[in-house]
PDB file of N, CA and C in Angstrom:
ATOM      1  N   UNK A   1      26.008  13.796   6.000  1.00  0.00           N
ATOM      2  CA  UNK A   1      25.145  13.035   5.133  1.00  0.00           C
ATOM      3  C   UNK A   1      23.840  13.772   4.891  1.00  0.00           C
ATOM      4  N   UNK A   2      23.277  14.349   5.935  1.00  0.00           N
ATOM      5  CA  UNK A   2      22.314  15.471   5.431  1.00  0.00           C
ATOM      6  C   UNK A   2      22.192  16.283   4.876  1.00  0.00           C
ATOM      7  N   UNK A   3      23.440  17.265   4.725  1.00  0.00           N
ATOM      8  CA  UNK A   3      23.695  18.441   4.078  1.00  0.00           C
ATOM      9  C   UNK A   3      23.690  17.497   2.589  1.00  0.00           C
ATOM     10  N   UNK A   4      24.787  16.593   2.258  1.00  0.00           N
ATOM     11  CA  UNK A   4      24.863  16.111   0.841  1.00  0.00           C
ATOM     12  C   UNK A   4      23.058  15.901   0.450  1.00  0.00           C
ATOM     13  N   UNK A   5      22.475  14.963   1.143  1.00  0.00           N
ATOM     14  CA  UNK A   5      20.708  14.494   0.812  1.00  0.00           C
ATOM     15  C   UNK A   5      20.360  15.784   0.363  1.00  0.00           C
ATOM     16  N   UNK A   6      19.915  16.594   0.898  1.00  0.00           N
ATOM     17  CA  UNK A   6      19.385  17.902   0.900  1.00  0.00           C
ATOM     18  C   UNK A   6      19.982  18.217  -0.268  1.00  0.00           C
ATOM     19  N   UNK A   7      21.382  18.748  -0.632  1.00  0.00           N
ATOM     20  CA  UNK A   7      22.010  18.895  -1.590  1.00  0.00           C
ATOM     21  C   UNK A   7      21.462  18.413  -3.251  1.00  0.00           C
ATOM     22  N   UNK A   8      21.351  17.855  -2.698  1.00  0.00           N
ATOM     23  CA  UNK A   8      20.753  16.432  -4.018  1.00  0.00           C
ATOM     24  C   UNK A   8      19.747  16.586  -4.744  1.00  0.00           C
ATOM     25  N   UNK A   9      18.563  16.830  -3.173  1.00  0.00           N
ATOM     26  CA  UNK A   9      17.050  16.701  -3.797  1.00  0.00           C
ATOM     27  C   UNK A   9      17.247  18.090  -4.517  1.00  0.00           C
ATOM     28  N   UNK A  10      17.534  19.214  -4.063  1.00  0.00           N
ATOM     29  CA  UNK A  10      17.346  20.397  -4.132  1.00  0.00           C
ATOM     30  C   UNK A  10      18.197  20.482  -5.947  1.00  0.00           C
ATOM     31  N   UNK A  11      19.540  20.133  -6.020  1.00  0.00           N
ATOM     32  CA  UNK A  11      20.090  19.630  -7.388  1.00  0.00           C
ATOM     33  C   UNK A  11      18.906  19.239  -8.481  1.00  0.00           C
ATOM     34  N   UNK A  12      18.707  18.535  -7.916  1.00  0.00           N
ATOM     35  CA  UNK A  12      17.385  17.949  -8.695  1.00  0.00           C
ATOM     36  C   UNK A  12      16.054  18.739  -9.062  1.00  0.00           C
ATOM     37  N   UNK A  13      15.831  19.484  -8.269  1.00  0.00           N
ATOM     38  CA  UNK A  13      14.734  20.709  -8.646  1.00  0.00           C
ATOM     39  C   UNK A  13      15.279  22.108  -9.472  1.00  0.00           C
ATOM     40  N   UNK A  14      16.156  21.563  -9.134  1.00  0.00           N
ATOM     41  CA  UNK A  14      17.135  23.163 -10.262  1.00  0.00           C
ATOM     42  C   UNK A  14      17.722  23.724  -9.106  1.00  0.00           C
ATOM     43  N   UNK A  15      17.813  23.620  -8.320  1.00  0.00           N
ATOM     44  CA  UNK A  15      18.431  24.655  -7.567  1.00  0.00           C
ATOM     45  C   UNK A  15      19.857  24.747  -6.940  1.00  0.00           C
ATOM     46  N   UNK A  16      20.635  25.155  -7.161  1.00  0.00           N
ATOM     47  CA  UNK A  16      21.982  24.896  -7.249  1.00  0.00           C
ATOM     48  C   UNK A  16      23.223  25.768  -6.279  1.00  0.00           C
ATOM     49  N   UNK A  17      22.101  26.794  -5.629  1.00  0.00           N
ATOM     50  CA  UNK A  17      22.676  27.851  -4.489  1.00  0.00           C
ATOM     51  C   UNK A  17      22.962  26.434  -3.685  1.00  0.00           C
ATOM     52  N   UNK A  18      24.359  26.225  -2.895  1.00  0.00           N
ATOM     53  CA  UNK A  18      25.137  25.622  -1.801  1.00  0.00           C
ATOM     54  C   UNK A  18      24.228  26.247  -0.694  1.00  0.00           C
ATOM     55  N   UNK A  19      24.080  25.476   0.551  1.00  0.00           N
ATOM     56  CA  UNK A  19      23.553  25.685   1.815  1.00  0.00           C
ATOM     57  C   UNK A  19      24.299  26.571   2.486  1.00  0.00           C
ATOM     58  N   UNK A  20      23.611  27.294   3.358  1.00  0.00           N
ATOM     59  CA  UNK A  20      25.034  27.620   4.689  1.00  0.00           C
ATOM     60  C   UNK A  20      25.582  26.814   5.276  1.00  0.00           C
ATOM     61  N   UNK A  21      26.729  27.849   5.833  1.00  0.00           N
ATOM     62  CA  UNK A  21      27.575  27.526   6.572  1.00  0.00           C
ATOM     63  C   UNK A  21      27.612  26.565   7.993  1.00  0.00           C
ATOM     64  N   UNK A  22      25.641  27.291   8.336  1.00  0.00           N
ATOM     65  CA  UNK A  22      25.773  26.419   9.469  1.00  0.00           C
ATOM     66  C   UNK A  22      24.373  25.635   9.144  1.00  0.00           C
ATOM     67  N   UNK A  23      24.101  25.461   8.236  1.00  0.00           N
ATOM     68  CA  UNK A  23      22.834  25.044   7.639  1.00  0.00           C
ATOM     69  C   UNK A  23      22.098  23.826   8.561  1.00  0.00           C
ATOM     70  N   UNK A  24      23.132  22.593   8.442  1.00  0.00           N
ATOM     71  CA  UNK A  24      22.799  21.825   9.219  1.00  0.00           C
ATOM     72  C   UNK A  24      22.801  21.991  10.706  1.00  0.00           C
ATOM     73  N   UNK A  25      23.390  22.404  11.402  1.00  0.00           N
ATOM     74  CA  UNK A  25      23.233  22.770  12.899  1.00  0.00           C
ATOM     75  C   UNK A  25      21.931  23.339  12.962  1.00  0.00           C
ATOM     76  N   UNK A  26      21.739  24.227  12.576  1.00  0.00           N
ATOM     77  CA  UNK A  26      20.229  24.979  12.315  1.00  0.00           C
ATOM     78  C   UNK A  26      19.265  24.078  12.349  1.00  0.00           C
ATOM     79  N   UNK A  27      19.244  23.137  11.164  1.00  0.00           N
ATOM     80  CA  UNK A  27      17.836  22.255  10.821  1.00  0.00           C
ATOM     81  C   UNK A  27      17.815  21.490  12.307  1.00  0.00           C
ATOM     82  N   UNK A  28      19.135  20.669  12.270  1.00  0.00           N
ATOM     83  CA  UNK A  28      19.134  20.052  13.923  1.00  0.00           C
ATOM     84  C   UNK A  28      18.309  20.820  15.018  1.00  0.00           C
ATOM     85  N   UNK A  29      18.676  21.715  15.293  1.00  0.00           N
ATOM     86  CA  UNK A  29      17.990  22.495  16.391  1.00  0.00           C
ATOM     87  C   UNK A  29      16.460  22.931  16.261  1.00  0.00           C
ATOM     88  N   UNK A  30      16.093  22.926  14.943  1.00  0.00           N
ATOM     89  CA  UNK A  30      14.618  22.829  15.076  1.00  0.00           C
ATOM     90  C   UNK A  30      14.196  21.932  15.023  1.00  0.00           C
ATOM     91  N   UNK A  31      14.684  20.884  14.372  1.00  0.00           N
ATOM     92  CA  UNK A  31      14.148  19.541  14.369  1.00  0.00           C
ATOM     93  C   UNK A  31      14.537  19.131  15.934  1.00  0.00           C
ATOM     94  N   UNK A  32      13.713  19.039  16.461  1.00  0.00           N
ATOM     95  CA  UNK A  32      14.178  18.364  18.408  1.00  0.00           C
ATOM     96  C   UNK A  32      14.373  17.157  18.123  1.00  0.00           C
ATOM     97  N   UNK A  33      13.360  16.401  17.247  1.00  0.00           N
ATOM     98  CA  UNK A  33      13.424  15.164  17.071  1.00  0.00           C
ATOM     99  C   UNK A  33      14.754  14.347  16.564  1.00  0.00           C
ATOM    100  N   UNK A  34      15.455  15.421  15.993  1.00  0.00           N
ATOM    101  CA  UNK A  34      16.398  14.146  15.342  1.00  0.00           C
ATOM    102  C   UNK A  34      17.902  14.843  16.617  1.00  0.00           C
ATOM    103  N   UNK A  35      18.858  14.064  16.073  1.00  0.00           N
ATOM    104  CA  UNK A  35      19.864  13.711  16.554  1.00  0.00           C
ATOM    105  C   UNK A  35      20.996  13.571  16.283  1.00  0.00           C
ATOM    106  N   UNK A  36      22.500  13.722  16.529  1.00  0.00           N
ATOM    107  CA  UNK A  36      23.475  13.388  16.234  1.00  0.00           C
ATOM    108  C   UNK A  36      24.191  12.351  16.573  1.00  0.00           C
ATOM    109  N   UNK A  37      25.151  11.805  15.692  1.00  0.00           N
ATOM    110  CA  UNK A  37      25.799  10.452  16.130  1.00  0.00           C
ATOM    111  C   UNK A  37      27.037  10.831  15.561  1.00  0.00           C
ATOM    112  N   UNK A  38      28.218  10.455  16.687  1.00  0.00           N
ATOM    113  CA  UNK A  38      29.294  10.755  15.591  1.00  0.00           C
ATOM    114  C   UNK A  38      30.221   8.871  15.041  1.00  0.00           C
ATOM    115  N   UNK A  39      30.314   8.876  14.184  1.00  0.00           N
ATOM    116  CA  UNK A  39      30.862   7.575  13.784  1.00  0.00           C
ATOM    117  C   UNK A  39      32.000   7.465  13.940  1.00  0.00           C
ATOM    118  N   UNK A  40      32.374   5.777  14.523  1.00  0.00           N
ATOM    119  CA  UNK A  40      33.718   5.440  14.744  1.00  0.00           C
ATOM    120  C   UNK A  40      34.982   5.319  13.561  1.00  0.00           C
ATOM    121  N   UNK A  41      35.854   5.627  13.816  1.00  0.00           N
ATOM    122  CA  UNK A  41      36.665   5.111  12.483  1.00  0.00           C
ATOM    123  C   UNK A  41      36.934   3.468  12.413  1.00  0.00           C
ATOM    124  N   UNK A  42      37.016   3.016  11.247  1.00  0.00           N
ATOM    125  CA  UNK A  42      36.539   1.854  11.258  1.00  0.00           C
ATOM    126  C   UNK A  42      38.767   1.340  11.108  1.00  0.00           C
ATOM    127  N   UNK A  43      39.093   0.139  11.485  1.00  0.00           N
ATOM    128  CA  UNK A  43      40.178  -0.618  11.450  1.00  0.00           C
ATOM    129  C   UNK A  43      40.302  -0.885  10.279  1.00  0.00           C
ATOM    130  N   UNK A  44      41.808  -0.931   9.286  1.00  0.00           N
ATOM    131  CA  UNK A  44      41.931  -0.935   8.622  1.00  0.00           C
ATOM    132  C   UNK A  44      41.781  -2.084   8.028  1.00  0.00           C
ATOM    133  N   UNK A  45      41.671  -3.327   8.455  1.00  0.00           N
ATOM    134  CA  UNK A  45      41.554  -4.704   8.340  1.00  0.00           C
ATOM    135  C   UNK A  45      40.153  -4.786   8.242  1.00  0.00           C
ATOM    136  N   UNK A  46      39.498  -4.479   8.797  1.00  0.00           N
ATOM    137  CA  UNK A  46      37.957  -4.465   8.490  1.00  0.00           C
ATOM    138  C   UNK A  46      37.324  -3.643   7.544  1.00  0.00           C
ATOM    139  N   UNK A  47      37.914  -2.802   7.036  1.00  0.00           N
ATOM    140  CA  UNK A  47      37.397  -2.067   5.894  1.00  0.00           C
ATOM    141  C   UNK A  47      37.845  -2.633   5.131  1.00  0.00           C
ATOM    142  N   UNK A  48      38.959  -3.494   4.862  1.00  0.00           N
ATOM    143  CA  UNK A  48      40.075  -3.887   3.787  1.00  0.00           C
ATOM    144  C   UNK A  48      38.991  -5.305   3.469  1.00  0.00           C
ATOM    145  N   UNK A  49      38.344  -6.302   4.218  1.00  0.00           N
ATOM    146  CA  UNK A  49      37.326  -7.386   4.439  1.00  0.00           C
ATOM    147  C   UNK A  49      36.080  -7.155   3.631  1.00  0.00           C
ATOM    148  N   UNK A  50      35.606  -5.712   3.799  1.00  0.00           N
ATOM    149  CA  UNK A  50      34.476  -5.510   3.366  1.00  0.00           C
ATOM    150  C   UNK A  50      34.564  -5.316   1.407  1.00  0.00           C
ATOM    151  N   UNK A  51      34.295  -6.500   0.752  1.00  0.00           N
ATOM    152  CA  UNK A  51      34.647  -6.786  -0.376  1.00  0.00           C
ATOM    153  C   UNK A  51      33.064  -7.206  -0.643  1.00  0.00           C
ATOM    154  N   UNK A  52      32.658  -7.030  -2.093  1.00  0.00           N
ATOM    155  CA  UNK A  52      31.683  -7.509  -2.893  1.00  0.00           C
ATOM    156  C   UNK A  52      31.607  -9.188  -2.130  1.00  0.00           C
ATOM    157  N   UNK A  53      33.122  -9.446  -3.173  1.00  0.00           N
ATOM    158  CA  UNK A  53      32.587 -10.977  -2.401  1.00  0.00           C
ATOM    159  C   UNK A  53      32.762 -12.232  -1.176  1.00  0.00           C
ATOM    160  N   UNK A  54      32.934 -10.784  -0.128  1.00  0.00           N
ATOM    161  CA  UNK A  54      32.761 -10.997   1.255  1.00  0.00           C
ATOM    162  C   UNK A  54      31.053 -10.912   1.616  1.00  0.00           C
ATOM    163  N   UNK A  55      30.793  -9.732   1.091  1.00  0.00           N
ATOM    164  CA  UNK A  55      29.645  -9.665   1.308  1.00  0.00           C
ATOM    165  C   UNK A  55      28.503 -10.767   0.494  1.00  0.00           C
ATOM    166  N   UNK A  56      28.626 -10.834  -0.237  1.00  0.00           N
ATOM    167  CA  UNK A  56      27.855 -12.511  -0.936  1.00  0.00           C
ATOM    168  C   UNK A  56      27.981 -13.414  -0.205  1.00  0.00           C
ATOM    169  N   UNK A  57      29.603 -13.848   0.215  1.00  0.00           N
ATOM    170  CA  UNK A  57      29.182 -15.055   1.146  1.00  0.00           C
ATOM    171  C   UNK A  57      28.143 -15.220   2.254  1.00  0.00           C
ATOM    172  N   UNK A  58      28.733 -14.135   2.833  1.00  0.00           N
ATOM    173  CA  UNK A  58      28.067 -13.866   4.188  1.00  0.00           C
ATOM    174  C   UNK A  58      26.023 -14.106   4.244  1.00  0.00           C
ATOM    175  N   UNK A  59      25.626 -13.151   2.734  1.00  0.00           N
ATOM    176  CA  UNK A  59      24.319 -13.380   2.890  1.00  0.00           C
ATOM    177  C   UNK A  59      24.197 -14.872   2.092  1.00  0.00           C
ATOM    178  N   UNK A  60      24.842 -15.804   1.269  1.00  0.00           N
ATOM    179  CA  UNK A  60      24.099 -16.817   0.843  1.00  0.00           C
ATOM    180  C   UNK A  60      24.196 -17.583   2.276  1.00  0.00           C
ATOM    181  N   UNK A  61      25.191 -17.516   2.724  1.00  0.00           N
ATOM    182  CA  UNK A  61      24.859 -18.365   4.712  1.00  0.00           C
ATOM    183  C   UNK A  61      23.986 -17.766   5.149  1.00  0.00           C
ATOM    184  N   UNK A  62      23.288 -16.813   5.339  1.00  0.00           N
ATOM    185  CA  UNK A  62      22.508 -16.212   6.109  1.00  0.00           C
ATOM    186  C   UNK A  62      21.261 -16.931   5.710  1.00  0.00           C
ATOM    187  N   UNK A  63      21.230 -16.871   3.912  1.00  0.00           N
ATOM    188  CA  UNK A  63      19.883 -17.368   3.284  1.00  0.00           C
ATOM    189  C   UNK A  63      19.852 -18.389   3.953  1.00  0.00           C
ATOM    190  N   UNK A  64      20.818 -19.244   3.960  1.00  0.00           N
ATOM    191  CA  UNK A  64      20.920 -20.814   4.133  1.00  0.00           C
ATOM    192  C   UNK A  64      20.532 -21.417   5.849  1.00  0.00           C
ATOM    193  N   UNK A  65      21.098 -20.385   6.828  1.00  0.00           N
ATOM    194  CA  UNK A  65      20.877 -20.823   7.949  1.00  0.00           C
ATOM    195  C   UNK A  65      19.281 -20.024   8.425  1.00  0.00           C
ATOM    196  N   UNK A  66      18.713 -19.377   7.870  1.00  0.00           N
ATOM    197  CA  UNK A  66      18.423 -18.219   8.425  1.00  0.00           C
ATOM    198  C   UNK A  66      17.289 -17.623   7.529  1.00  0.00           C
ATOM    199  N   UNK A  67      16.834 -17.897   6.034  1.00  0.00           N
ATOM    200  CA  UNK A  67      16.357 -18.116   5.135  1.00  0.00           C
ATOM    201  C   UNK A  67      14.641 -17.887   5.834  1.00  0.00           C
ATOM    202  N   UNK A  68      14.349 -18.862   6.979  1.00  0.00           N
ATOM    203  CA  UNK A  68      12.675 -18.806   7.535  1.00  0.00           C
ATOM    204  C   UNK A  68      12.715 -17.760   8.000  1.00  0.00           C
ATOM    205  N   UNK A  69      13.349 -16.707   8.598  1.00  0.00           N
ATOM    206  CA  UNK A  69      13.263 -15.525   9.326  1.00  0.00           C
ATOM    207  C   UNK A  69      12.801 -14.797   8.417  1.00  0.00           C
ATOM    208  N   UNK A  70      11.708 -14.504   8.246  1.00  0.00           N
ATOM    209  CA  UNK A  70      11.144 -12.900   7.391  1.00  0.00           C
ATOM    210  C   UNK A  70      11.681 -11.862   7.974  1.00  0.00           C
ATOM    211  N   UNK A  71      11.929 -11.220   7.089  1.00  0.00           N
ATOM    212  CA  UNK A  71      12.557 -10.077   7.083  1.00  0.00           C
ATOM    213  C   UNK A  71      12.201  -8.804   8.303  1.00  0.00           C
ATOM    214  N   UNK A  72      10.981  -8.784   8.287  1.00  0.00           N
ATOM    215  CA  UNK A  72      10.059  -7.885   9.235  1.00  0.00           C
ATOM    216  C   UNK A  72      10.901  -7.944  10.793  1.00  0.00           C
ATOM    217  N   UNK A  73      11.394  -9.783  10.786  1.00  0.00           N
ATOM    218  CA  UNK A  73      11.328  -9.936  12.171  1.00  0.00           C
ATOM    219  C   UNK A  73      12.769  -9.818  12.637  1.00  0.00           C
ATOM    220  N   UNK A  74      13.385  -8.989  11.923  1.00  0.00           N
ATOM    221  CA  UNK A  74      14.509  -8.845  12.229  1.00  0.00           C
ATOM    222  C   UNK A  74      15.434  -7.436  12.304  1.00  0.00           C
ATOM    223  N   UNK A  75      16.262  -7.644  13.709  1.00  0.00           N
ATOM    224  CA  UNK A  75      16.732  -5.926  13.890  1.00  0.00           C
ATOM    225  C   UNK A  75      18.254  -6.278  13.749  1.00  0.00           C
ATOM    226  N   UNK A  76      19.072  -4.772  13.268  1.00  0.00           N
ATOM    227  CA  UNK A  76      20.454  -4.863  13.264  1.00  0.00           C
ATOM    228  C   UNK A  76      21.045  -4.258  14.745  1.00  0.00           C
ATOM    229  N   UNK A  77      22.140  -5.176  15.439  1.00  0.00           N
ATOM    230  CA  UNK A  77      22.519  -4.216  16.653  1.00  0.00           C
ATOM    231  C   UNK A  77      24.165  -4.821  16.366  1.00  0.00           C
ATOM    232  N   UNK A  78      24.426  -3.467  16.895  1.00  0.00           N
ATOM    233  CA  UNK A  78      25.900  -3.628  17.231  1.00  0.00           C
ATOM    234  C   UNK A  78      26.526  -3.349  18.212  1.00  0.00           C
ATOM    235  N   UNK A  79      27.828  -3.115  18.380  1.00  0.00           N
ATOM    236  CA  UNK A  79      28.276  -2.965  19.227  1.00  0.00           C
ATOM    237  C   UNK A  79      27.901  -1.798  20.183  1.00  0.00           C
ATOM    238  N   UNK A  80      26.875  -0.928  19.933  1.00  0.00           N
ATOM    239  CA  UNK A  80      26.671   0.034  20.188  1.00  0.00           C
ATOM    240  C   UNK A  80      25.110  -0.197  20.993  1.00  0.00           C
ATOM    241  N   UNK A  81      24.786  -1.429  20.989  1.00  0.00           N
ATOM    242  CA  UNK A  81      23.228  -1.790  20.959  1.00  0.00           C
ATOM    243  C   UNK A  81      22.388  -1.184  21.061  1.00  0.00           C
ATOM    244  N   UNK A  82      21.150  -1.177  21.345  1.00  0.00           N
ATOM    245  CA  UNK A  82      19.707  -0.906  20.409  1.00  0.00           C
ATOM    246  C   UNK A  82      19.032  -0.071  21.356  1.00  0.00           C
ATOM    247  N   UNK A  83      18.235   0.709  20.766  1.00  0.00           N
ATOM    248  CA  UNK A  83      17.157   1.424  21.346  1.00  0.00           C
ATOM    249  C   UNK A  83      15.953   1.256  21.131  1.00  0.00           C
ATOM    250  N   UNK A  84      15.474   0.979  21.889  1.00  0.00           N
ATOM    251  CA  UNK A  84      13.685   1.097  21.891  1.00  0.00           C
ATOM    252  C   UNK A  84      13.286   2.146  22.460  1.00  0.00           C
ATOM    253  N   UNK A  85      12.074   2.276  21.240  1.00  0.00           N
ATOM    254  CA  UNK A  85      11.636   3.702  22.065  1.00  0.00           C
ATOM    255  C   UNK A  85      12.661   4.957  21.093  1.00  0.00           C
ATOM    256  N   UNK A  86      11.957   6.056  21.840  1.00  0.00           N
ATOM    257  CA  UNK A  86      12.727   7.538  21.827  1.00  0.00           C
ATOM    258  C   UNK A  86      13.622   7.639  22.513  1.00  0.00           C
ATOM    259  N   UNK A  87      14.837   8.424  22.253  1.00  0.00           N
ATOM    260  CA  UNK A  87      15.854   8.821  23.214  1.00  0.00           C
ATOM    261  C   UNK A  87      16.012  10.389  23.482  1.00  0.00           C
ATOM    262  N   UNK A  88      15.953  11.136  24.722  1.00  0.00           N
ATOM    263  CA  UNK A  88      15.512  12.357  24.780  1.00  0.00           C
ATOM    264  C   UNK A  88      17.310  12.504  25.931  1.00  0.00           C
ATOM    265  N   UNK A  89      17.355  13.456  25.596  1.00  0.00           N
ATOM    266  CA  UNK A  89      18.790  13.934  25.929  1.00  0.00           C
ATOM    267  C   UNK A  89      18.535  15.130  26.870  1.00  0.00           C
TER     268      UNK A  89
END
């Protein structure tokens, strides 16, 4: 997903030379700060769910139950749960 971003902005300025090979590994390693994650493959039943108007329902209930919660005050966690803070490896 970085290499494509990068890709993009750079598209966008005219510039159209492809990155290296190891382009992203590189930026990673100077950047200390950031990080890798590798993503799960998702079940085929649950990708098959994730529909336009699955997703509508879901947020007009949300509005409905859930509606006073400003936005600010709210975090996404999953199955993977949450970090506070920095994570240093």
């Amino acid at each position: 997903q970085l290499r494509a971003c990068v890709e993009a902005i750079l598209k966008q300025q005219g510039d159209n030379k492809p990155l290296g090979k190891h382009w992203t590994t590189r930026f990673v390693k100077r950047h200390l700060e950031l990080s890798t994650k590798l993503g799960k493959r998702q079940e085929a039943a649950r990708f098959d769910g994730f529909t336009p108007k699955a997703v509508n329902w879901y947020f007009d209930i949300r509005e409905d139950e859930y509606g006073w919660i400003k936005p600010e005050n709210t975090v996404n966690v999953d199955e993977g749960g949450i970090m506070v803070g920095f994570g240093h490896s």
